[in-house]
Protein backbone atom coordinates (compact mmCIF):
# COMPACT_ATOMS: atom_id res chain seq x y z
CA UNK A 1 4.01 -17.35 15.45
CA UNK A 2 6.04 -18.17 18.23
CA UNK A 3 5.81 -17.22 22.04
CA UNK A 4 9.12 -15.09 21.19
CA UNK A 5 7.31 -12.44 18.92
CA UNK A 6 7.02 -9.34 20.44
CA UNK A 7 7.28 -6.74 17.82
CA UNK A 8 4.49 -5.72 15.69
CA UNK A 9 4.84 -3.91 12.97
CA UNK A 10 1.99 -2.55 10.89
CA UNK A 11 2.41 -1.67 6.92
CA UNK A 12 -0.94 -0.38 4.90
CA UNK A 13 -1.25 -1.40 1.36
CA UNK A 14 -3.07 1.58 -0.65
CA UNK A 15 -4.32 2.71 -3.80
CA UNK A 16 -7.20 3.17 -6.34
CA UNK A 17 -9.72 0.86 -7.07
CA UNK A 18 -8.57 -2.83 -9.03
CA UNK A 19 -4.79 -1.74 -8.28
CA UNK A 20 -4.16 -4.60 -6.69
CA UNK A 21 -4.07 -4.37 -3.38
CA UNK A 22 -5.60 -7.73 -2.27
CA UNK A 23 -4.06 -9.55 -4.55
CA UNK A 24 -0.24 -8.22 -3.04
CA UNK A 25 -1.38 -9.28 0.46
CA UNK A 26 -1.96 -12.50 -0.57
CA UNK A 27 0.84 -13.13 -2.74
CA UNK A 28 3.32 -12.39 0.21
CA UNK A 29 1.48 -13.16 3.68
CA UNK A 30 3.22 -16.46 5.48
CA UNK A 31 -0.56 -17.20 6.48
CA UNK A 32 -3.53 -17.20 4.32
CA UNK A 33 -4.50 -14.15 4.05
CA UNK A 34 -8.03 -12.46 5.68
CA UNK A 35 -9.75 -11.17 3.12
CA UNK A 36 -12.93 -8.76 3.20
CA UNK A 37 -13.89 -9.28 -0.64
CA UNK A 38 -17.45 -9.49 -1.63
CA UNK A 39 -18.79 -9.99 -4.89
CA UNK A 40 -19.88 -6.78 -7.34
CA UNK A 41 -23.02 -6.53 -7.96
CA UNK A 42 -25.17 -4.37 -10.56
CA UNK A 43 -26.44 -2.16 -7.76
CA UNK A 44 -22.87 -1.45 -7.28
CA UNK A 45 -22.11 -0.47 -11.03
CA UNK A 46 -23.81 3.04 -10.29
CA UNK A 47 -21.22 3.87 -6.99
CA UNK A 48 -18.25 2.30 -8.45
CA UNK A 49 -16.54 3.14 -11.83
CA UNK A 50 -16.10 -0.22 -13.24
CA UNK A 51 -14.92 1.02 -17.04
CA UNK A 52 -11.47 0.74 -16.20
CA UNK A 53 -11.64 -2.42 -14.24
CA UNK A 54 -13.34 -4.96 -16.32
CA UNK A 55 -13.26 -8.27 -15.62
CA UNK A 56 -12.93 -7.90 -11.87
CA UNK A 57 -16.39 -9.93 -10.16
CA UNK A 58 -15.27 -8.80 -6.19
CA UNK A 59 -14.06 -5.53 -4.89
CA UNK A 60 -12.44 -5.20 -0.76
CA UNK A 61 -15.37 -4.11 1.47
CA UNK A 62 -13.26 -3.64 4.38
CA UNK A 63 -9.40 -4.40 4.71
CA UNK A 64 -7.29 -7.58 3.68
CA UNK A 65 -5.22 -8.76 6.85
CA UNK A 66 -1.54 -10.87 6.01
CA UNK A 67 1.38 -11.36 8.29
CA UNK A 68 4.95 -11.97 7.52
CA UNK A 69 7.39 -13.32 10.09
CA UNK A 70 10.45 -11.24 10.12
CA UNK A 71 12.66 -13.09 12.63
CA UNK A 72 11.85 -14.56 15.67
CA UNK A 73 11.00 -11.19 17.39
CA UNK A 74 9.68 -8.86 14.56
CA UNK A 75 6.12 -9.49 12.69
CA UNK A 76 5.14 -7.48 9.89
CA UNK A 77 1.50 -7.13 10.15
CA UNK A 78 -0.16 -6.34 6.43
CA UNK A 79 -3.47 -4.14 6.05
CA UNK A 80 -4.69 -3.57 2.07
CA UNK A 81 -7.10 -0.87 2.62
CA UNK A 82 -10.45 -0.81 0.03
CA UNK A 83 -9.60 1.38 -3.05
CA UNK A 84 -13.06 2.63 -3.47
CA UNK A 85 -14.31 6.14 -2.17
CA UNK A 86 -17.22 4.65 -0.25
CA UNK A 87 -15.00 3.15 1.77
CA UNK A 88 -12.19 5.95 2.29
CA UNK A 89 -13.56 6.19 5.82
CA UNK A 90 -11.83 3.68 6.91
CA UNK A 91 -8.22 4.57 5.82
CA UNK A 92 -8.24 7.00 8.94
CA UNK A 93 -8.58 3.88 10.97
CA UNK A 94 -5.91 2.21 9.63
CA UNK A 95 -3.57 4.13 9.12
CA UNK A 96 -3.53 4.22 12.93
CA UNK A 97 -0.41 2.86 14.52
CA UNK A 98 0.86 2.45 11.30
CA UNK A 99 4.39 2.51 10.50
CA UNK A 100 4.54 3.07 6.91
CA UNK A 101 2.96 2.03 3.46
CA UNK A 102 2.94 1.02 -0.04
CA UNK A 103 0.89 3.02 -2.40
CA UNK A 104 0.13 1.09 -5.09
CA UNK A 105 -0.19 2.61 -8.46
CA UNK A 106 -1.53 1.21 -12.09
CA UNK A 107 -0.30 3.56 -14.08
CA UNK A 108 -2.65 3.44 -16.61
CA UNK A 109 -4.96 4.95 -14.02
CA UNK A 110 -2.56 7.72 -12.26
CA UNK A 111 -4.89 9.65 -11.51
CA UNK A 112 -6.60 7.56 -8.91
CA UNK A 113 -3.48 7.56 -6.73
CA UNK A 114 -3.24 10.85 -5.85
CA UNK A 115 -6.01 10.42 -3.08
CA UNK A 116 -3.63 8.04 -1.41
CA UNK A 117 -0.69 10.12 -1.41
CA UNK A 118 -2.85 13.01 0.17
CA UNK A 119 -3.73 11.37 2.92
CA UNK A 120 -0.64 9.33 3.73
CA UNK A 121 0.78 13.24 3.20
CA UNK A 122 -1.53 14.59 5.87
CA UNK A 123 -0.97 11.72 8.45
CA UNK A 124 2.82 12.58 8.06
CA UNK A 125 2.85 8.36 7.17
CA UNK A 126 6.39 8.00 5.29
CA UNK A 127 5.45 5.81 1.82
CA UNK A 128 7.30 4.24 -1.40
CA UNK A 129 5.17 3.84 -4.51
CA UNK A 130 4.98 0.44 -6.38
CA UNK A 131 3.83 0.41 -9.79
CA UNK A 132 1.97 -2.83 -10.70
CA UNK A 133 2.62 -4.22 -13.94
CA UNK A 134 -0.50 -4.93 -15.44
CA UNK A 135 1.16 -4.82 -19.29
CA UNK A 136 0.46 -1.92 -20.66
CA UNK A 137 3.13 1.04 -22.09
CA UNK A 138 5.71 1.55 -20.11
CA UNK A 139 6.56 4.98 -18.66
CA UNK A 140 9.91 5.76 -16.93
CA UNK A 141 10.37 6.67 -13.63
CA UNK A 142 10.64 10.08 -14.13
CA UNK A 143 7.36 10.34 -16.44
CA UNK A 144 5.23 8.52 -12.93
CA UNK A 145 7.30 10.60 -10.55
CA UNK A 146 6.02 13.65 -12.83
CA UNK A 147 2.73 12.67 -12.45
CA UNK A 148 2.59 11.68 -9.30
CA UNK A 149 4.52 15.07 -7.73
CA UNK A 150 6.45 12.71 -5.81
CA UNK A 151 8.73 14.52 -3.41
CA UNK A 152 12.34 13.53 -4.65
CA UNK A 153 12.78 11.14 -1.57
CA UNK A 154 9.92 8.85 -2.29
CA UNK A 155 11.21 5.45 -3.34
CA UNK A 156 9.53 4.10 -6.51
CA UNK A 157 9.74 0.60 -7.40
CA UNK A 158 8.08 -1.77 -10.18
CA UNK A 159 6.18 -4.43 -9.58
CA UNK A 160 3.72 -7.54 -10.39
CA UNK A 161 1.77 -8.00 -7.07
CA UNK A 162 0.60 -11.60 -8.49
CA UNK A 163 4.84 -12.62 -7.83
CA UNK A 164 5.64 -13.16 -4.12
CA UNK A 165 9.37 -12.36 -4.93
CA UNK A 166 8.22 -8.96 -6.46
CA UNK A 167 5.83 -8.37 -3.38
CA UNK A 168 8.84 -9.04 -1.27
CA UNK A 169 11.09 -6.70 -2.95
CA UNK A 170 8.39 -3.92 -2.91
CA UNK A 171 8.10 -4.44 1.28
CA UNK A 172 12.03 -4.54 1.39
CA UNK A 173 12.32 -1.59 -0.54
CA UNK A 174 9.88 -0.02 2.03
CA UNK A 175 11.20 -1.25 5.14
CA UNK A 176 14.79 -0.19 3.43
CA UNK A 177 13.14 3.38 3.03
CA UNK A 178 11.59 3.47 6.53
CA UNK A 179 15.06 2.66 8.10
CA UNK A 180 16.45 5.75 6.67
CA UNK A 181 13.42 7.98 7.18
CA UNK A 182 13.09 7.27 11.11
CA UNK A 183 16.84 7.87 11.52
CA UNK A 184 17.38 10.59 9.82
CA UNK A 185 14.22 11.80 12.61
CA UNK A 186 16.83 10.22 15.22
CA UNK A 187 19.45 12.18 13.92
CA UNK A 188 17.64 15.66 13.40
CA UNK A 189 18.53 18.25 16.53
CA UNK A 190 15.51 18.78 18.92
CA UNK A 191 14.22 22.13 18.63
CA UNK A 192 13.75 24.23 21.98
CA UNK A 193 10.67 26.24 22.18
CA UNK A 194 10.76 29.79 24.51
């Protein structure tokens, strides 16, 4: 990063457990990546649902850490946030200073994104929703906005968080959605209190 940055700004990457989190951060971060993963152990099997997950040997135990280079003034600073409830704690944290976020869905699993949206609700943190294609049936916007009772304004994108070009278009598409949320704030007439 050059002696010319002097903008950061931080996204969170959130969602359920397995959703893919770490694995966007890595596919789009310019440097590799910091990563909090730790391997799964049997122990673990009685905290953490695994049924839905199988296959996956290493969960997040803390955050996963990427930066982008925007220009030579502007840094996008990446946080992936651990999907598990153990660790929910922690989203609090990190969702300080935060400018927006990406909560990312597998949509076979809905229901373990609604914990996400909550709390990005209650910090008043504006978000799009990326669903992660991980092959299974398809369901139309409209059928995961349903689910999701996504407020009409939330952008909600497709994606394959493995693809760096997909990544990419999910952080445009929130940046792009950011943009319009913080001026239409701009915009909005300051109300006088008596």
């Amino acid at each position: 990063m050059g002696a010319s940055a002097d903008n950061g700004l931080k996204i969170v990457v959130v969602g359920g457990f397995g959703v893919g989190k770490t694995t966007l951060v890595r596919s789009v971060s310019e440097i590799r990546p910091l990563n909090t993963e730790e391997t799964m152990t049997q122990a673990g099997e009685a905290v953490d649902d695994i049924s839905e997950v199988r296959g996956k040997t290493a969960t997040t135990v803390a955050f996963d850490f990427g930066r982008i280079s925007l220009d030579a003034r502007n840094v996008l600073y990446l946080f992936g946030a651990p999907g598990q409830e153990r660790f929910w704690f922690l989203w609090d944290r990190l969702f300080s200073g935060t400018l927006g976020a990406v909560v990312l869905v597998d949509t076979r699993r809905i229901d373990d994104s609604w914990y996400a949206i909550d709390r990005l609700e209650h910090h008043g943190t504006p978000f799009i929703v990326a669903c992660n294609d991980f092959g299974g049936p398809r369901h139309s916007p409209e059928a995961v906005r349903d689910a999701l009772d996504l407020d009409p304004q939330v952008p909600l994108v497709s994606c394959d968080a493995r693809s760096r070009e997909s990544s990419k278009q999910v952080l445009i598409a929130l940046v792009e959605h950011l943009q319009a949320h913080y001026a239409g704030r701009a915009a909005r007439p300051r109300q006088e209190f008596v």
